[in-house]
C-alpha atoms as a PDB file:
ATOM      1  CA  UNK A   1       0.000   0.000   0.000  1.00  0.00           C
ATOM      2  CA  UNK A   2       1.388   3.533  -0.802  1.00  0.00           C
ATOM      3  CA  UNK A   3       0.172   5.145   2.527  1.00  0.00           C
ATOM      4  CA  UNK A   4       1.970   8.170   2.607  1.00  0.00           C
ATOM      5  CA  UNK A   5       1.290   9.033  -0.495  1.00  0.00           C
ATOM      6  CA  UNK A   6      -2.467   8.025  -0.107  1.00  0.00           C
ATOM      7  CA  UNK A   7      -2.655   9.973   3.159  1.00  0.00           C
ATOM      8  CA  UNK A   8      -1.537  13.196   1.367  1.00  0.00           C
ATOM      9  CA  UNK A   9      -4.086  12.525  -1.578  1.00  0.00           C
ATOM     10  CA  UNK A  10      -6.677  12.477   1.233  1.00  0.00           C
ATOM     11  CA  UNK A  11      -5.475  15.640   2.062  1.00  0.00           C
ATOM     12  CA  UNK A  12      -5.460  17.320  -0.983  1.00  0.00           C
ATOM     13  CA  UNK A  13      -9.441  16.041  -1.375  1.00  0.00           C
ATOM     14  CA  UNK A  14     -10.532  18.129   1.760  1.00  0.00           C
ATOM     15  CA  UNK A  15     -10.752  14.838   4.008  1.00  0.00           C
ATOM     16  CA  UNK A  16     -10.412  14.976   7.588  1.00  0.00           C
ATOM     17  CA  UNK A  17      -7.608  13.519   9.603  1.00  0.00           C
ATOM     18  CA  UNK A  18      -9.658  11.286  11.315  1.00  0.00           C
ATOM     19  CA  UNK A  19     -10.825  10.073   7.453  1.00  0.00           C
ATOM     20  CA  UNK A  20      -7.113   9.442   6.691  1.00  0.00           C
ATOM     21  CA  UNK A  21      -6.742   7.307   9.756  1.00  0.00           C
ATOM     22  CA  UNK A  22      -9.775   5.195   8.951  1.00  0.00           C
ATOM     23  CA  UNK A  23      -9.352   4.998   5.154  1.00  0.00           C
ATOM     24  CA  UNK A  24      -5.457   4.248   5.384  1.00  0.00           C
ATOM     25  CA  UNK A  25      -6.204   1.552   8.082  1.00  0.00           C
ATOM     26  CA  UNK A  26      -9.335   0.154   5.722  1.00  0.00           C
ATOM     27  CA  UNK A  27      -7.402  -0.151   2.960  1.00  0.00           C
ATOM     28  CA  UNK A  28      -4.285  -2.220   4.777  1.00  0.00           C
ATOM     29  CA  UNK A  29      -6.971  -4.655   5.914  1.00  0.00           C
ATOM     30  CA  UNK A  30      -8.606  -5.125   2.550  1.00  0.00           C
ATOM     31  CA  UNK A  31      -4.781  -5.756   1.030  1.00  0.00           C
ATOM     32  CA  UNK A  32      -4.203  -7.380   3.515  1.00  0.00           C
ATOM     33  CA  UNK A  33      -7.383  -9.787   2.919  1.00  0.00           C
ATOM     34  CA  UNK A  34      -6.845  -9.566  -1.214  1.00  0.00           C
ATOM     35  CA  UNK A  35      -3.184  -8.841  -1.722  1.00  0.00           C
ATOM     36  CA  UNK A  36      -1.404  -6.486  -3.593  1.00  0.00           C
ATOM     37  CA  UNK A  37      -4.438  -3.669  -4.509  1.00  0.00           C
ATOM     38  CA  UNK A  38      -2.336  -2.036  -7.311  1.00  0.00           C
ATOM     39  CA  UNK A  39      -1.867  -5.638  -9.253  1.00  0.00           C
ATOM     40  CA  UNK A  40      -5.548  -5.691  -8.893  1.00  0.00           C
ATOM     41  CA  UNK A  41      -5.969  -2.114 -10.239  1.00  0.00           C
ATOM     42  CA  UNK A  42      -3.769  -2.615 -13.237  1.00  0.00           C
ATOM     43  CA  UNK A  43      -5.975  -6.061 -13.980  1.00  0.00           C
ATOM     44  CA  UNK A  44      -9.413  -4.861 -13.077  1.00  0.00           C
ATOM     45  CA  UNK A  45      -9.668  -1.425 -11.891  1.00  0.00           C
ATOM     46  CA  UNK A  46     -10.419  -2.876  -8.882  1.00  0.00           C
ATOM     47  CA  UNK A  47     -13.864  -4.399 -10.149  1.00  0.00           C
ATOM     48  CA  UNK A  48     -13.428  -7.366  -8.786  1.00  0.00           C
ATOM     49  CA  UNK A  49     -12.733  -6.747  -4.678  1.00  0.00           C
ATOM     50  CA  UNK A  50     -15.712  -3.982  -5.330  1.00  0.00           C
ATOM     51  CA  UNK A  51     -18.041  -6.586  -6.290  1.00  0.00           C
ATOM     52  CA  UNK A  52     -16.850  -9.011  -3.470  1.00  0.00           C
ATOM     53  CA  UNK A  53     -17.777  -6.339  -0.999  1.00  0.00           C
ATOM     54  CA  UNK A  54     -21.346  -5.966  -2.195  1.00  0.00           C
ATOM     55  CA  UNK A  55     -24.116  -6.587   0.330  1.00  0.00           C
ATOM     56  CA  UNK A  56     -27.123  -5.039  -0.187  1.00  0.00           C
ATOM     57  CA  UNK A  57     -29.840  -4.447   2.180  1.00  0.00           C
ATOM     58  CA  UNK A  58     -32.186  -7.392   1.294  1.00  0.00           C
ATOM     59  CA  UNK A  59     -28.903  -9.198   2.152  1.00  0.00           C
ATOM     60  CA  UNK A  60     -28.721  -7.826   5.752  1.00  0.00           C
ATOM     61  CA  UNK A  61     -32.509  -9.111   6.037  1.00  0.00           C
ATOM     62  CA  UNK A  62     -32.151 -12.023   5.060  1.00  0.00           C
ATOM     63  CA  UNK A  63     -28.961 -12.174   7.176  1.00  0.00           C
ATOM     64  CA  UNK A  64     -26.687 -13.695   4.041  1.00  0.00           C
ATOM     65  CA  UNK A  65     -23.616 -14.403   5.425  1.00  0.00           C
ATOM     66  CA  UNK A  66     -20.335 -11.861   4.565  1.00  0.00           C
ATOM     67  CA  UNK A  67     -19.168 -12.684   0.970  1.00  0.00           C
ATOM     68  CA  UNK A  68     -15.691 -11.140   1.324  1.00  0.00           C
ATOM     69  CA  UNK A  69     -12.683 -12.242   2.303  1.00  0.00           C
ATOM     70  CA  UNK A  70     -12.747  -9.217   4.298  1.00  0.00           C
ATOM     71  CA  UNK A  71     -13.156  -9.979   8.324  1.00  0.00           C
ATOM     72  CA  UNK A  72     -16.185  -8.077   9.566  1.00  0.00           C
ATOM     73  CA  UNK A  73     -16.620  -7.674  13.641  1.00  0.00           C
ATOM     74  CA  UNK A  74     -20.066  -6.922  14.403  1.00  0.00           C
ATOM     75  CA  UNK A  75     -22.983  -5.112  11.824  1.00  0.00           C
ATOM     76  CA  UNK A  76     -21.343  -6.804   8.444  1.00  0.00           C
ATOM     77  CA  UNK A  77     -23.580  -4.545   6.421  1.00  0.00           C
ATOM     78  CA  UNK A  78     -22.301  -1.523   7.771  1.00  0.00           C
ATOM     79  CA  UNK A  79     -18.834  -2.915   7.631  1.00  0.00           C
ATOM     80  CA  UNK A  80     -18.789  -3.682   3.676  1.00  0.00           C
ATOM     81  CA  UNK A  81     -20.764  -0.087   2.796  1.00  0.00           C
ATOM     82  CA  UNK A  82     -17.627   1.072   4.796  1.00  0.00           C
ATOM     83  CA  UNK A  83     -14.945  -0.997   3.007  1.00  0.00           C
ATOM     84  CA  UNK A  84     -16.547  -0.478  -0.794  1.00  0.00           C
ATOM     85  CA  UNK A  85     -16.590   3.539   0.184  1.00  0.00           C
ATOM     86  CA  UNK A  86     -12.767   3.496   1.328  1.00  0.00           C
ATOM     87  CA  UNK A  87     -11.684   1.365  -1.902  1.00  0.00           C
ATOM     88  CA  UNK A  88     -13.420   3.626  -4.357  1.00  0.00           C
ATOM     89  CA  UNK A  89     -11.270   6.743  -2.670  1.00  0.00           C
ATOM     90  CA  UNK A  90      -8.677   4.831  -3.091  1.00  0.00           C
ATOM     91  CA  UNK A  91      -9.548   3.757  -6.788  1.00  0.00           C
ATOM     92  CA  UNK A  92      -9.795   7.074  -7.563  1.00  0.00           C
ATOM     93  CA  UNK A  93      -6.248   8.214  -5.788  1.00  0.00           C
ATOM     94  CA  UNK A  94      -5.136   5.024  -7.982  1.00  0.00           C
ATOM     95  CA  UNK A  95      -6.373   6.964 -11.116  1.00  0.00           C
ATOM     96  CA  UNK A  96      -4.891   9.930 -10.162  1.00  0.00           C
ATOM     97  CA  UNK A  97      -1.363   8.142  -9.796  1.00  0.00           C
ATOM     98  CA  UNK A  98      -1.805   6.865 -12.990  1.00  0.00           C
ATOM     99  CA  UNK A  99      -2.721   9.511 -15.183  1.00  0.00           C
ATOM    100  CA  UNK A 100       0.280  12.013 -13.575  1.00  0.00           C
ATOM    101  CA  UNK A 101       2.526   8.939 -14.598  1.00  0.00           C
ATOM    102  CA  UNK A 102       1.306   9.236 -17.978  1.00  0.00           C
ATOM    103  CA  UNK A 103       1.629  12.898 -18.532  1.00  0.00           C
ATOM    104  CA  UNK A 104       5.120  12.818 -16.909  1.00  0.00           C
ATOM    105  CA  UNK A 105       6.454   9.996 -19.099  1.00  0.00           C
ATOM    106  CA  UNK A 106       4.898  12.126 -21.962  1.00  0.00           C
ATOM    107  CA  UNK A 107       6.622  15.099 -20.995  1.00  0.00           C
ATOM    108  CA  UNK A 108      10.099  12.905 -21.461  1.00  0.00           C
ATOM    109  CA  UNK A 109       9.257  11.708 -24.573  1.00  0.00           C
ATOM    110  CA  UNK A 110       9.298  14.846 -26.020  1.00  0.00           C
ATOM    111  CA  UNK A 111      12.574  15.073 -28.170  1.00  0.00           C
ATOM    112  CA  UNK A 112      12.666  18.893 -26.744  1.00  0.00           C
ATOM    113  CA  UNK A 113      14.577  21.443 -23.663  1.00  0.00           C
ATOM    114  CA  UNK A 114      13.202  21.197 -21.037  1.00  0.00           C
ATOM    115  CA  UNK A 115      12.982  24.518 -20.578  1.00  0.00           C
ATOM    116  CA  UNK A 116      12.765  27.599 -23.407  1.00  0.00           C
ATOM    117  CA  UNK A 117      11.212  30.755 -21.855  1.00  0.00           C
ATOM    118  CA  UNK A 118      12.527  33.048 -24.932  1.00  0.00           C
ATOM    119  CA  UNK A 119      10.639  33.511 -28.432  1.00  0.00           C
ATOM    120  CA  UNK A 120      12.960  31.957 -31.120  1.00  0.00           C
ATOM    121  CA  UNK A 121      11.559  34.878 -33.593  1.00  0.00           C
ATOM    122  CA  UNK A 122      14.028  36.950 -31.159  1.00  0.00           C
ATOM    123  CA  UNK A 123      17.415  36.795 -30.111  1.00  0.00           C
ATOM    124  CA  UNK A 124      17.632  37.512 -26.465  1.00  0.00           C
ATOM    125  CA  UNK A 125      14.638  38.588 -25.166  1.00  0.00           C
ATOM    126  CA  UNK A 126      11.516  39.298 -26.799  1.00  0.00           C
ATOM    127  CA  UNK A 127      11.026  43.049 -28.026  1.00  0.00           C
ATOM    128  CA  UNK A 128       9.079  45.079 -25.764  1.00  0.00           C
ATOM    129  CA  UNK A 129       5.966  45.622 -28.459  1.00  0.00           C
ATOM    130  CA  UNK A 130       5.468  41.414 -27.913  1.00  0.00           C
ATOM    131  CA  UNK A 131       6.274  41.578 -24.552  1.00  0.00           C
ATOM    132  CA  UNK A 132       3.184  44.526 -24.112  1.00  0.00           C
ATOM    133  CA  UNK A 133       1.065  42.461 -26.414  1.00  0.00           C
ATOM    134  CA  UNK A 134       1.548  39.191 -24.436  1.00  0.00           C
ATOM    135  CA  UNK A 135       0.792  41.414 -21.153  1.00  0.00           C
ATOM    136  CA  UNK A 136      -2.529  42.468 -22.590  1.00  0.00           C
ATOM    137  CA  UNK A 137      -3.620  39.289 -23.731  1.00  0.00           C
ATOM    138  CA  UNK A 138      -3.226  37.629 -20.490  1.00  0.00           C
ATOM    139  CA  UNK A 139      -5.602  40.517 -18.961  1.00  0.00           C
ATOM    140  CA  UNK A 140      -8.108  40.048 -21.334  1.00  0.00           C
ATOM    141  CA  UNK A 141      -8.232  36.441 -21.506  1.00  0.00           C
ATOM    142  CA  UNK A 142      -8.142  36.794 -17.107  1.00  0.00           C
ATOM    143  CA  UNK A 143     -11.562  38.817 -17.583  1.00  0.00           C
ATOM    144  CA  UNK A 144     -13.034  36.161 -19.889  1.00  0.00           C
ATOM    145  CA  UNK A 145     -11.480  32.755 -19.365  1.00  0.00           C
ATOM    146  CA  UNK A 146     -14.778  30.839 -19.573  1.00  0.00           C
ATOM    147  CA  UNK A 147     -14.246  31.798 -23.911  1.00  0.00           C
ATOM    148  CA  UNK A 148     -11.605  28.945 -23.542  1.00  0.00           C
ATOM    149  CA  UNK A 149     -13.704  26.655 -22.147  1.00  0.00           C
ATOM    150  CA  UNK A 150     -16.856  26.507 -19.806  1.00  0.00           C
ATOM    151  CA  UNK A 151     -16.339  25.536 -16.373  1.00  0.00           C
ATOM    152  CA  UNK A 152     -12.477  26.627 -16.594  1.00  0.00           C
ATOM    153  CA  UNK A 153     -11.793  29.625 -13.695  1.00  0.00           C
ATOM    154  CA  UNK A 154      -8.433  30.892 -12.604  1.00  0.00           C
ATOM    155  CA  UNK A 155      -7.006  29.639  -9.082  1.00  0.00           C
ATOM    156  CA  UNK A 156      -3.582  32.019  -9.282  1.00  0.00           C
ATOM    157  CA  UNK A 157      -4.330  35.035  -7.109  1.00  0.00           C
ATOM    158  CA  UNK A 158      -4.389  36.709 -10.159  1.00  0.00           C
ATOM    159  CA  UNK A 159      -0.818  36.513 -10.687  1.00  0.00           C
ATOM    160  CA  UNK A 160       1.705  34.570 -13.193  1.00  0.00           C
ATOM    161  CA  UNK A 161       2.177  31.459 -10.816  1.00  0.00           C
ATOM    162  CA  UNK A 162       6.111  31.290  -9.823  1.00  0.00           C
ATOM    163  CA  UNK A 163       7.533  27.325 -10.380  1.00  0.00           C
ATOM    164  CA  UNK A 164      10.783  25.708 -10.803  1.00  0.00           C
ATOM    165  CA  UNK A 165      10.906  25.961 -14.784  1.00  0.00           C
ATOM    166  CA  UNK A 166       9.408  30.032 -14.537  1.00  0.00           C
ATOM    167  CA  UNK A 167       6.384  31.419 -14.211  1.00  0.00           C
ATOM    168  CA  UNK A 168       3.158  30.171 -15.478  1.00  0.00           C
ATOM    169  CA  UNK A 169       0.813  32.534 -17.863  1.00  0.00           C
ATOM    170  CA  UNK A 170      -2.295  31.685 -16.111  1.00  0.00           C
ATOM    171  CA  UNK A 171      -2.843  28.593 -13.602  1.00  0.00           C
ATOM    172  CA  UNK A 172      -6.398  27.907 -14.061  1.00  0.00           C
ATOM    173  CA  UNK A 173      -8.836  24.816 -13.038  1.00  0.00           C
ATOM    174  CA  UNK A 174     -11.410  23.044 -15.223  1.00  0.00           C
ATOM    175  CA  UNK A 175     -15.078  21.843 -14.777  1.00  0.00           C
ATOM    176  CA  UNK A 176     -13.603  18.694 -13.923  1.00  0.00           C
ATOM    177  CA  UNK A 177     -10.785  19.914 -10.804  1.00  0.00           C
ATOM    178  CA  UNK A 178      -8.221  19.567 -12.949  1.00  0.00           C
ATOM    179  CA  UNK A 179      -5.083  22.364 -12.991  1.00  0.00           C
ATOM    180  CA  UNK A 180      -4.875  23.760 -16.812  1.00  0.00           C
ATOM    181  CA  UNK A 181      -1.318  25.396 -17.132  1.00  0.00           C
ATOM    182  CA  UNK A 182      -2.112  28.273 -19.944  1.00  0.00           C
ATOM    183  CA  UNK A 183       0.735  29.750 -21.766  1.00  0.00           C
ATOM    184  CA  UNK A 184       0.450  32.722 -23.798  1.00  0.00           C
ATOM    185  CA  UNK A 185       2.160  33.713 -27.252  1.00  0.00           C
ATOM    186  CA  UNK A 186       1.313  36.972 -29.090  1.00  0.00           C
ATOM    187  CA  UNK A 187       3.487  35.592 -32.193  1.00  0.00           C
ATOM    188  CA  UNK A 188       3.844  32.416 -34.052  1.00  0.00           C
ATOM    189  CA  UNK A 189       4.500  29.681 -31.355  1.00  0.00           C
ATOM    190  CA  UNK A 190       7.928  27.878 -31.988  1.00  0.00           C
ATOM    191  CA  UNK A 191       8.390  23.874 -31.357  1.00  0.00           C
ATOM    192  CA  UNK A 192      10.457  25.275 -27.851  1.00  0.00           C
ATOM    193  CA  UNK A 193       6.868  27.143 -26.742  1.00  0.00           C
ATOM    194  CA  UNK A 194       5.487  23.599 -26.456  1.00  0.00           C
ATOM    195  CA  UNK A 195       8.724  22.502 -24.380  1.00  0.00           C
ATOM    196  CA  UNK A 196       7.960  25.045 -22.451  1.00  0.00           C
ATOM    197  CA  UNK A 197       4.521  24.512 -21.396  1.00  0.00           C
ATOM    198  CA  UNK A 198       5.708  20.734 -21.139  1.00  0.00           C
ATOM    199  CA  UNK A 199       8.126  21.941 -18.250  1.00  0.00           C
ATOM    200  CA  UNK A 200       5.165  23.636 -16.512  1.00  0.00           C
ATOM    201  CA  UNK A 201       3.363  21.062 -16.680  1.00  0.00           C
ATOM    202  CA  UNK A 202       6.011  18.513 -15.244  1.00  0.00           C
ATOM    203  CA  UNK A 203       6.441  21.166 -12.155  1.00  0.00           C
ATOM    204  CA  UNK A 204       2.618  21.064 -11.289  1.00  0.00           C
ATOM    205  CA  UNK A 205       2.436  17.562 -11.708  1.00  0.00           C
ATOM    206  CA  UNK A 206       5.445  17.310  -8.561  1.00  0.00           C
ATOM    207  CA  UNK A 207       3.287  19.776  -6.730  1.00  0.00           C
ATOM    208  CA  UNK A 208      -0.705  18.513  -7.163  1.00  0.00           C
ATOM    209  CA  UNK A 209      -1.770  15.164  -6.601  1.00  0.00           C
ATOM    210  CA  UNK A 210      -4.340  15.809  -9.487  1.00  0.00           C
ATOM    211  CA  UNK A 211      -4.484  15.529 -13.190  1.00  0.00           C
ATOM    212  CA  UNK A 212      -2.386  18.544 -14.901  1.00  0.00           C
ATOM    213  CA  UNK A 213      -3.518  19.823 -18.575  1.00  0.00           C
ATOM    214  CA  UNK A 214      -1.611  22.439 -20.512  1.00  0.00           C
ATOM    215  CA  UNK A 215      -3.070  25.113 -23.095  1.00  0.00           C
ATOM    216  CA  UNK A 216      -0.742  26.925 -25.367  1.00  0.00           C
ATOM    217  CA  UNK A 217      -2.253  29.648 -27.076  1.00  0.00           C
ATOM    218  CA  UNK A 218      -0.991  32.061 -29.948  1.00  0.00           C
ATOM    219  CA  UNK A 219      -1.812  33.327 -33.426  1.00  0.00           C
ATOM    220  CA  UNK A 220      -0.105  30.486 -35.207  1.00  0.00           C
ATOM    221  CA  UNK A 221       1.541  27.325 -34.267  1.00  0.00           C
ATOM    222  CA  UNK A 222       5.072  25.769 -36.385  1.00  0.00           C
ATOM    223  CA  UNK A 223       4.938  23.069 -37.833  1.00  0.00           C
ATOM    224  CA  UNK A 224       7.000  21.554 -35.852  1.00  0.00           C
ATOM    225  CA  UNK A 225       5.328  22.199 -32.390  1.00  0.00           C
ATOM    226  CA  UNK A 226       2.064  21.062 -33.818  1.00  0.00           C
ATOM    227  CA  UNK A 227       4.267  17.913 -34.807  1.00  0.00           C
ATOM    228  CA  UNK A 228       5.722  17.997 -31.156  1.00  0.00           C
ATOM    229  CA  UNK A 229       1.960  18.769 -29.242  1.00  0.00           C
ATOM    230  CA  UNK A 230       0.638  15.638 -31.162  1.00  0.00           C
ATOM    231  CA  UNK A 231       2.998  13.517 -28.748  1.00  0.00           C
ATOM    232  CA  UNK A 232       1.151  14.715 -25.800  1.00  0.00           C
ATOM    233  CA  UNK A 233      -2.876  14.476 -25.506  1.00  0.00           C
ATOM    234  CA  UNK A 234      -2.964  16.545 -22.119  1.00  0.00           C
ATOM    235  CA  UNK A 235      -1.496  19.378 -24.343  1.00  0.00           C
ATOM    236  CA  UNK A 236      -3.674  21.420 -26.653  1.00  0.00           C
ATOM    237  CA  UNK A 237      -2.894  24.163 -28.906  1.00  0.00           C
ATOM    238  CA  UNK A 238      -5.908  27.028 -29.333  1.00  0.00           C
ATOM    239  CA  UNK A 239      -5.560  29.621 -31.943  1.00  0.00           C
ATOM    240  CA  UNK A 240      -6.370  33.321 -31.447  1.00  0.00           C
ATOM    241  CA  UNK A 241      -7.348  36.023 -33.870  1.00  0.00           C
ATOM    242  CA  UNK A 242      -8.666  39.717 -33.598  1.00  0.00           C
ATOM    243  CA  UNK A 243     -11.570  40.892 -35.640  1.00  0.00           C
ATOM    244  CA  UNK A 244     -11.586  45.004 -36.838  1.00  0.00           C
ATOM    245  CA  UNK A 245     -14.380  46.903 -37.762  1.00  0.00           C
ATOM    246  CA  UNK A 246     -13.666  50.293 -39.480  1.00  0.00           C
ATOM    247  CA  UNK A 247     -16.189  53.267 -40.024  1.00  0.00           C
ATOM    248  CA  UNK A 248     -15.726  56.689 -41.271  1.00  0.00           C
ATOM    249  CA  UNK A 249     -15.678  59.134 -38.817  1.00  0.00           C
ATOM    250  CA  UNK A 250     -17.605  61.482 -40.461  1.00  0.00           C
ATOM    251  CA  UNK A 251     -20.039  59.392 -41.394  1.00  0.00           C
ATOM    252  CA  UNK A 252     -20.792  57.982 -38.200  1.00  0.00           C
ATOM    253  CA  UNK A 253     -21.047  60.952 -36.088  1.00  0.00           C
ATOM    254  CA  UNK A 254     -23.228  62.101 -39.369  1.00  0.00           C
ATOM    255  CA  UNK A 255     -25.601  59.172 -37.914  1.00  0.00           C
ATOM    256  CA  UNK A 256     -25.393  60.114 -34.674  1.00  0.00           C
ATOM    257  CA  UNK A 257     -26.965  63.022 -34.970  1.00  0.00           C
ATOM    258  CA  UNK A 258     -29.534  61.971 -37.573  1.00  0.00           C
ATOM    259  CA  UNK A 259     -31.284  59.724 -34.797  1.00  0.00           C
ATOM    260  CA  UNK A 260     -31.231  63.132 -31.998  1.00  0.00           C
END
């Protein structure tokens, strides 16, 4: 059993300390009754010990005997309701595990730095007119984040979100609880911009025991970092454009004052 790290997940979900006592100490009994629960994840999902555990309430009337291998002292009915609710947190923190596994092993796969915080279109840094442009596309995509995607709000204070690899555009979390990382370009978006969200990514996943999703943003992707994004499915790449409108002047203040 992976109790420390299970104990912090049940942290990170709001539970109790008392809940982390009982669910840790549930879950050694049912291993120790079943054997190795993450062999029986990998095979089953766990299925299989949930369905042992069933007892239903015409069961408890009828007084059927307990059909687990689990040992139950006393109401067996309340016992199992117990057991099946401790297994499917743990299930779940199971899940969790596995899908920050997968995104991490993505991030290595991708034949990129690890870290590229500078536009390629640039040598050095960036020139202030793209810097100024990123700025105030991060404010107005702060004022009206639900356009990326309903549900999604932003959980950074407001503020680019400091981690090992730099500092985050906008740390954001969707309908479902899990962090987006959004990264903002106001030009074309190189292969490195996708390295770099990769590197956010792969710091949020060492902080958060949840599922970690990244966003890259820009005008226009390269080739080559659509080619690189493709290796990644928690990675998605949104295009941006502005729309103008032009009127004469003349003719509108003309219009203006034909409706007084």
């Amino acid at each position: 059993m992976l109790d420390a790290e299970y104990r912090a997940w049940l942290a990170l979900q709001g539970k109790e300390p008392s809940t982390l006592n009982t669910s840790t100490s549930m879950i050694a009994r049912i291993e120790r009754a079943y054997g190795d629960l993450q062999q029986e994840f990998d095979l089953n999902g766990l299925e299989t010990i949930q369905s042992d555990l069933a007892y239903s309430k015409a069961d408890e009337r009828n007084k059927e005997p307990n059909p687990s291998k689990l040992v139950i002292d006393g109401d067996v009915y309340a016992g199992l309701s117990s057991a099946r609710t401790h297994l499917n947190y743990y299930r779940r923190f199971l899940e969790d595990r596995a899908t920050r596994a997968a995104v991490t092993e993505a991030v290595r796969a991708v034949p990129v730095p690890a870290v590229m915080a500078a536009l390629p279109e640039a040598d050095g840094e960036p020139p202030e007119a793209v810097l100024s442009l990123e700025r105030d596309l991060n404010a107005a995509l702060r004022q009206n984040i639900e356009q990326l995607e309903p549900g999604l709000h932003i959980i950074d204070g407001g503020k680019e979100r400091s981690v090992a690899s730099g500092r985050i555009d906008i740390l954001a979390e969707d309908a479902a609880g899990r962090k987006v990382v959004i990264e903002l370009k106001a030009v074309r978006a190189p292969r490195d911009a996708v390295a770099q969200v990769l590197a956010y990514m792969g710091d949020m996943i060492s902080e958060t025991a949840g599922e970690v999703r990244g966003l890259l943003i820009a005008p226009d992707f390269d080739p080559k970092a659509v080619s690189a994004a493709r290796m990644v499915p928690a990675l998605e790449l949104r295009r941006f454009s502005f729309q103008f409108s032009f009127e004469t002047v003349g003719e509108a203040a003309a219009r203006s004052g034909s409706r007084t």
